[in-house]
Protein backbone atom coordinates (compact mmCIF):
# COMPACT_ATOMS: atom_id res chain seq x y z
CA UNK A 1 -13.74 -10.48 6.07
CA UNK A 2 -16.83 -8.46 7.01
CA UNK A 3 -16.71 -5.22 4.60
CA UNK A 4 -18.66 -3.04 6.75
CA UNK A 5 -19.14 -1.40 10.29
CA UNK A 6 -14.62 -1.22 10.66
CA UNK A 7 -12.86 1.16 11.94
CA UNK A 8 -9.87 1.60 9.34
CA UNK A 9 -6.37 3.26 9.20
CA UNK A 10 -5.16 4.09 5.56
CA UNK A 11 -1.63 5.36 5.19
CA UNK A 12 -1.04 7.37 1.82
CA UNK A 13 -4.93 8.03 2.33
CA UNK A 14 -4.84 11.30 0.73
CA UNK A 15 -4.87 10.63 -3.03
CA UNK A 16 -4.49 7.14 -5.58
CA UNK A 17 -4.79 3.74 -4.10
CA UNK A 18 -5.30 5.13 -0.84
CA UNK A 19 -8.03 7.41 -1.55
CA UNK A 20 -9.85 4.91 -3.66
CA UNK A 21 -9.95 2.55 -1.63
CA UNK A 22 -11.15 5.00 1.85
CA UNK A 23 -13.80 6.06 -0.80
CA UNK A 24 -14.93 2.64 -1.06
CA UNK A 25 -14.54 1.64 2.31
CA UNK A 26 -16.92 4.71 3.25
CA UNK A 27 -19.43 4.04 0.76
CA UNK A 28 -19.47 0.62 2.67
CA UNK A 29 -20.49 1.75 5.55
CA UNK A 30 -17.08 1.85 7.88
CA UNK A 31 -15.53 4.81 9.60
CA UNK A 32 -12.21 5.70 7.95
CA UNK A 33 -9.20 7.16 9.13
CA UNK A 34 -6.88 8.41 6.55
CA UNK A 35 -3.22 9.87 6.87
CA UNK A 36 -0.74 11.48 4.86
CA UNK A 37 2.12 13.71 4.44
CA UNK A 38 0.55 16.84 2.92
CA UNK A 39 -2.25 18.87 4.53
CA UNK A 40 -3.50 19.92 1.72
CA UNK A 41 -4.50 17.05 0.06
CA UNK A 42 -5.60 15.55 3.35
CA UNK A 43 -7.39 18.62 2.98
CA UNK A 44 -8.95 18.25 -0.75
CA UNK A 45 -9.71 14.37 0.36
CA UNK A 46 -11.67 15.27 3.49
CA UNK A 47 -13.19 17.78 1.03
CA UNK A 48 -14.85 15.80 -1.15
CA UNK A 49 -15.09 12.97 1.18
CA UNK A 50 -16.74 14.38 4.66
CA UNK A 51 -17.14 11.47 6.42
CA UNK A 52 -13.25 10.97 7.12
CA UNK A 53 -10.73 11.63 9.64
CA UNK A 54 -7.69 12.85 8.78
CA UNK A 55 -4.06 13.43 10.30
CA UNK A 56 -0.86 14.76 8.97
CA UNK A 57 1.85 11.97 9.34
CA UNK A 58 5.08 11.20 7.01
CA UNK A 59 5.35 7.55 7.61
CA UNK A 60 9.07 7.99 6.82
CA UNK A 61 9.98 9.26 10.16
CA UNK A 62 10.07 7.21 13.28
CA UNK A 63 8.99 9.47 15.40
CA UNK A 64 5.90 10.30 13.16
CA UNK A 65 5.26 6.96 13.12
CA UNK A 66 4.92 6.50 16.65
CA UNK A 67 2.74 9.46 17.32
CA UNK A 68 0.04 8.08 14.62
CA UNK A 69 -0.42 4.68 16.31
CA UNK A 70 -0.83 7.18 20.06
CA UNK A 71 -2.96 9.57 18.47
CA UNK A 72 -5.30 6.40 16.76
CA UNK A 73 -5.11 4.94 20.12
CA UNK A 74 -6.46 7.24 21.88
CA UNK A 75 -9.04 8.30 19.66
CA UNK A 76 -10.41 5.73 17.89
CA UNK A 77 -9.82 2.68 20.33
CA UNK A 78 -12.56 0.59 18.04
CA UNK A 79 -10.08 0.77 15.66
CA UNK A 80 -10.13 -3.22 13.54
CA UNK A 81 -8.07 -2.81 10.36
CA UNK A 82 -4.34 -1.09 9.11
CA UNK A 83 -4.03 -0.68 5.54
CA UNK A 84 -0.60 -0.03 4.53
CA UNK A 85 -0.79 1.94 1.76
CA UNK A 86 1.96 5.04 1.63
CA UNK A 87 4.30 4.46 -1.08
CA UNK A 88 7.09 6.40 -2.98
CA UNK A 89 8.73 5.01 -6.02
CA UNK A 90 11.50 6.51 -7.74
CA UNK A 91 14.17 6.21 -10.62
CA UNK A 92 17.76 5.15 -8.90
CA UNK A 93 20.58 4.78 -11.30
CA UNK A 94 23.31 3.18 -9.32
CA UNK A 95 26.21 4.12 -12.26
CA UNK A 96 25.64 7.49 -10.33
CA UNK A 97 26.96 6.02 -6.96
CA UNK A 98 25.14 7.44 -4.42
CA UNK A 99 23.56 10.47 -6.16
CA UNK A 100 19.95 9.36 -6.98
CA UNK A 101 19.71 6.88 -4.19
CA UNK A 102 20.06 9.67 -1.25
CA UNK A 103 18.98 12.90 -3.08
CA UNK A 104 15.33 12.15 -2.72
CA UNK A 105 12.64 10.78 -0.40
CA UNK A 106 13.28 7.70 1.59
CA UNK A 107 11.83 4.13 -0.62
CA UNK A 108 12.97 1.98 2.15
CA UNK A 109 11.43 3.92 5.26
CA UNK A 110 8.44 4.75 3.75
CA UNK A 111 7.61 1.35 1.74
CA UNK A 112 9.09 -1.30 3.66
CA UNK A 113 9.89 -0.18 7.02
CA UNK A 114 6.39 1.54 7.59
CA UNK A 115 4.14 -1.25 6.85
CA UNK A 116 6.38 -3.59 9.15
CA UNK A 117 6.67 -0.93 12.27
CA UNK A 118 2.99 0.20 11.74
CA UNK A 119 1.89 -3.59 11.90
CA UNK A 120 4.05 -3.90 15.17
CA UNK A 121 2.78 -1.39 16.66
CA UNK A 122 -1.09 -2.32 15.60
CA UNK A 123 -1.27 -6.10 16.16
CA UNK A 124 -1.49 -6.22 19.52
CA UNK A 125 -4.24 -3.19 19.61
CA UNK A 126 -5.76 -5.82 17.03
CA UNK A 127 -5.50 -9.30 18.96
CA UNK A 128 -8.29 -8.00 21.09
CA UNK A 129 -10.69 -7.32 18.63
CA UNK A 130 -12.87 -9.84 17.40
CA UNK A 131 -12.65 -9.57 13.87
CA UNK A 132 -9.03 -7.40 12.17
CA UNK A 133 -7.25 -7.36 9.55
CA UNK A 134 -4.08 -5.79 8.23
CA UNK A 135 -3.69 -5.24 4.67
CA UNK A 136 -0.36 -4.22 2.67
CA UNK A 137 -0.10 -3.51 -0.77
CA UNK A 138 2.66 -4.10 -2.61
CA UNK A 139 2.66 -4.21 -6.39
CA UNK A 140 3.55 -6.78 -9.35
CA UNK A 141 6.88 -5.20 -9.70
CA UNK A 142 7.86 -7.04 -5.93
CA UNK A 143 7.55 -10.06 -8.29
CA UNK A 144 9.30 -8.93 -11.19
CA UNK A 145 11.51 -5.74 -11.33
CA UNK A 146 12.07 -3.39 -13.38
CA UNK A 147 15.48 -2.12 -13.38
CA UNK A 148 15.17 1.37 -12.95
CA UNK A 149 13.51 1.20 -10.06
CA UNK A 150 15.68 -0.79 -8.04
CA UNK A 151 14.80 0.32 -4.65
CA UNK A 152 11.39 0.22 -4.94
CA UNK A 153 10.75 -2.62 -6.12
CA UNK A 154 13.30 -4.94 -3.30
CA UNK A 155 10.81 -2.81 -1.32
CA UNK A 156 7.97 -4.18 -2.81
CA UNK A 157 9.30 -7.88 -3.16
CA UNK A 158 10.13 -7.38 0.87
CA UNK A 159 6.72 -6.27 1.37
CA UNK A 160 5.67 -9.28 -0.18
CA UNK A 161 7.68 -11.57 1.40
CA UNK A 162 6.71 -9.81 5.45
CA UNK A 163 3.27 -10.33 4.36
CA UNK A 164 3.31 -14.01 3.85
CA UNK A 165 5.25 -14.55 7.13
CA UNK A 166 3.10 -12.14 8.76
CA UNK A 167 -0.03 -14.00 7.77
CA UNK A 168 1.59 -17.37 9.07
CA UNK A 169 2.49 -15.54 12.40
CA UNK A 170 -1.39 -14.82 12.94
CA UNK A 171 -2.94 -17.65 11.31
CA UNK A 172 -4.67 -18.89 14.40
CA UNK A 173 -5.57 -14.84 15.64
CA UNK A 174 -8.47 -13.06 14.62
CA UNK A 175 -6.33 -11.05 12.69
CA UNK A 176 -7.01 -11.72 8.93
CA UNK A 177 -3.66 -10.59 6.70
CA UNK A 178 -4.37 -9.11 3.14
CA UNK A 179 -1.44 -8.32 0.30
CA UNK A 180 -3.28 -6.44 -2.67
CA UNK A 181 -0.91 -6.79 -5.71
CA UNK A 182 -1.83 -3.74 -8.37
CA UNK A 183 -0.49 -3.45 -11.93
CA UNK A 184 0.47 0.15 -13.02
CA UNK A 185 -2.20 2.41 -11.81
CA UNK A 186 -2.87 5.83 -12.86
CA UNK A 187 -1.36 7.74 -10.11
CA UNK A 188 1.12 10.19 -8.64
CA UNK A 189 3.00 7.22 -7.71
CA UNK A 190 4.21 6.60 -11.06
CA UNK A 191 5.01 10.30 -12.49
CA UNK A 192 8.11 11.29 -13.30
CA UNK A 193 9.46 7.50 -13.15
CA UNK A 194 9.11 7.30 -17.05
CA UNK A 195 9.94 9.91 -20.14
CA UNK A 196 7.30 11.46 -21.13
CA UNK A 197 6.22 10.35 -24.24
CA UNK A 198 5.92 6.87 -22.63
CA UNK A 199 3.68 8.12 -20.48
CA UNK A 200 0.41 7.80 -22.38
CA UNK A 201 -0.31 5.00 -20.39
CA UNK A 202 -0.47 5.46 -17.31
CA UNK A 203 -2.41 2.82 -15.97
CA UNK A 204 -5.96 1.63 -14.58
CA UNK A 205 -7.73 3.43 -12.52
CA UNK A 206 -7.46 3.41 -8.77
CA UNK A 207 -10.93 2.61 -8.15
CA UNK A 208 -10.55 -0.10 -10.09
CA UNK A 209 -7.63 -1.61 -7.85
CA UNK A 210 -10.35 -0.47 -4.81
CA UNK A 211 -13.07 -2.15 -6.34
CA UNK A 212 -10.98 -5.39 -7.14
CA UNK A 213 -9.50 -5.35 -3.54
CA UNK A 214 -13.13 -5.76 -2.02
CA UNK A 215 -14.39 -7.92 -4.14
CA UNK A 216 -11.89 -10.54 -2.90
CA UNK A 217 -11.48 -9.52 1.17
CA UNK A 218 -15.52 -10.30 1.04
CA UNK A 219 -14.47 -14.00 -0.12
CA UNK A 220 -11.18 -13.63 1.87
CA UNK A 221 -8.74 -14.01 -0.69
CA UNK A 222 -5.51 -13.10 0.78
CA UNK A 223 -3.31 -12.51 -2.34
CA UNK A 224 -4.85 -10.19 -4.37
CA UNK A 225 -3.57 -10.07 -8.05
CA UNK A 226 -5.42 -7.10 -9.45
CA UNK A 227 -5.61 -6.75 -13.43
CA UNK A 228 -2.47 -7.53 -15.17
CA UNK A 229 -0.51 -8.32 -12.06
CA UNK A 230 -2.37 -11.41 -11.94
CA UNK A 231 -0.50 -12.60 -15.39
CA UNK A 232 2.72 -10.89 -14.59
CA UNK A 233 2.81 -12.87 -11.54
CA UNK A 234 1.62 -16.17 -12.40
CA UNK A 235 4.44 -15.40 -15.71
CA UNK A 236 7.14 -14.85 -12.79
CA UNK A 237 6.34 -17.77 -11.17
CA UNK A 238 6.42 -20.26 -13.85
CA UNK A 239 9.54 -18.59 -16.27
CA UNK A 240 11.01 -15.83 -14.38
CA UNK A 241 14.07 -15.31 -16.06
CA UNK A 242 12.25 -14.61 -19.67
CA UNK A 243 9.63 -12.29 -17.99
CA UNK A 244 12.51 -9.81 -16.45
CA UNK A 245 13.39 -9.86 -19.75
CA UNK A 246 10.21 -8.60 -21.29
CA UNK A 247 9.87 -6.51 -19.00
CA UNK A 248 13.14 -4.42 -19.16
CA UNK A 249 12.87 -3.83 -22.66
CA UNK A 250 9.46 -1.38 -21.95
């Protein structure tokens, strides 16, 4: 994948992953477009970062969803490459029946059911571009979960698993399809998800997960296993069953 003169959508573009990477991507030399649901830190980001577009969009709502792909369409019609990005992740004890699981934000809307409408929407804007690319991140807990976060990562594992059949779907298209798979990374993403004195790790750095995620789209490495992902997944696939294990007794 060329890693310069795009046109690129980032979802969650505001702060983390997101941010990281539409710093990157700038410093590049590609127009970026990022999104997000608070103006104010679509505000802090355009802040330090000039160059970018912004727009206000919860990619949670339907609606919301719709309007971003008309407003990109009819603004930035050179538009090459989606990076699916927005993600919420959140503690859901199911002992409590229902209580966690619909007194916060929406984990399935705005991890899973994003990335797949936003790609519908996109791909055929996409097909008539000469070089595209859509790329989702999920995270090494799609590959093994941790218990606590039950919702979020079947989101994750789901966002996995539409990736790879997405990628099949447009293997002969000039639509290239990226997954980048991060380890914990030290973000909002993750606050509030653990008790605080386990917190003192909070992960690498996003611009590290940026940085990483370059790297391989120059060499076009779809699957990218960034830091310790790249053991935790390679663990999963060779003894799952013992690496749930480790991993629920953190």
């Amino acid at each position: 994948m060329k890693i310069k003169d795009n046109t690129i959508l980032i979802t969650g573009g505001a702060t983390g992953i997101g941010f990281s990477l539409a710093q990157a991507l700038v410093n590049a030399g590609n127009k970026v477009i990022i999104c997000g649901r608070r103006e104010s830190k679509l505000k802090e980001a355009r802040d330090k970062l000039p160059q970018i577009q912004v727009r206000v969009c919860d990619v949670s709502k339907e609606k919301e969803r719709e309007l971003l792909f008309k407003w990109v369409e009819g603004n930035f019609k050179d538009l090459n490459v989606l990076i699916n990005n927005a993600g919420i992740q959140r503690m859901v004890n199911l002992k409590q029946g229902t209580k966690d699981l619909f007194s916060g934000e929406d984990e399935i809307e705005a991890n899973l059911v994003a990335p797949i409408h936003l790609s519908a929407y996109f791909v055929p804007l996409l097909l008539k571009k000469k070089e595209a690319a859509i790329i989702n991140v999920s995270s090494g807990l799609g590959f093994v979960p941790i218990a606590s976060m039950p919702v979020y990562c079947a989101t994750k594992a789901a966002v996995h698993s539409f990736t790879v059949s997405l990628r099949y779907q447009l293997r002969d298209t000039p639509i290239k399809v990226f997954e980048i798979v991060p380890p914990a990374v030290d973000t909002e993403l993750g606050k509030g998800t653990t008790e605080e004195e386990a917190q003192e790790y909070r992960g690498i750095p996003p611009s590290e997960v940026a940085r990483a995620a370059i790297t391989a789209m120059t060499k076009d490495e779809y699957e990218i296993l960034v830091g310790e992902a790249k053991d935790l997944v390679m663990r999963a696939r060779t003894n799952p069953e013992q690496t749930f294990q480790n991993i629920n007794q953190w």
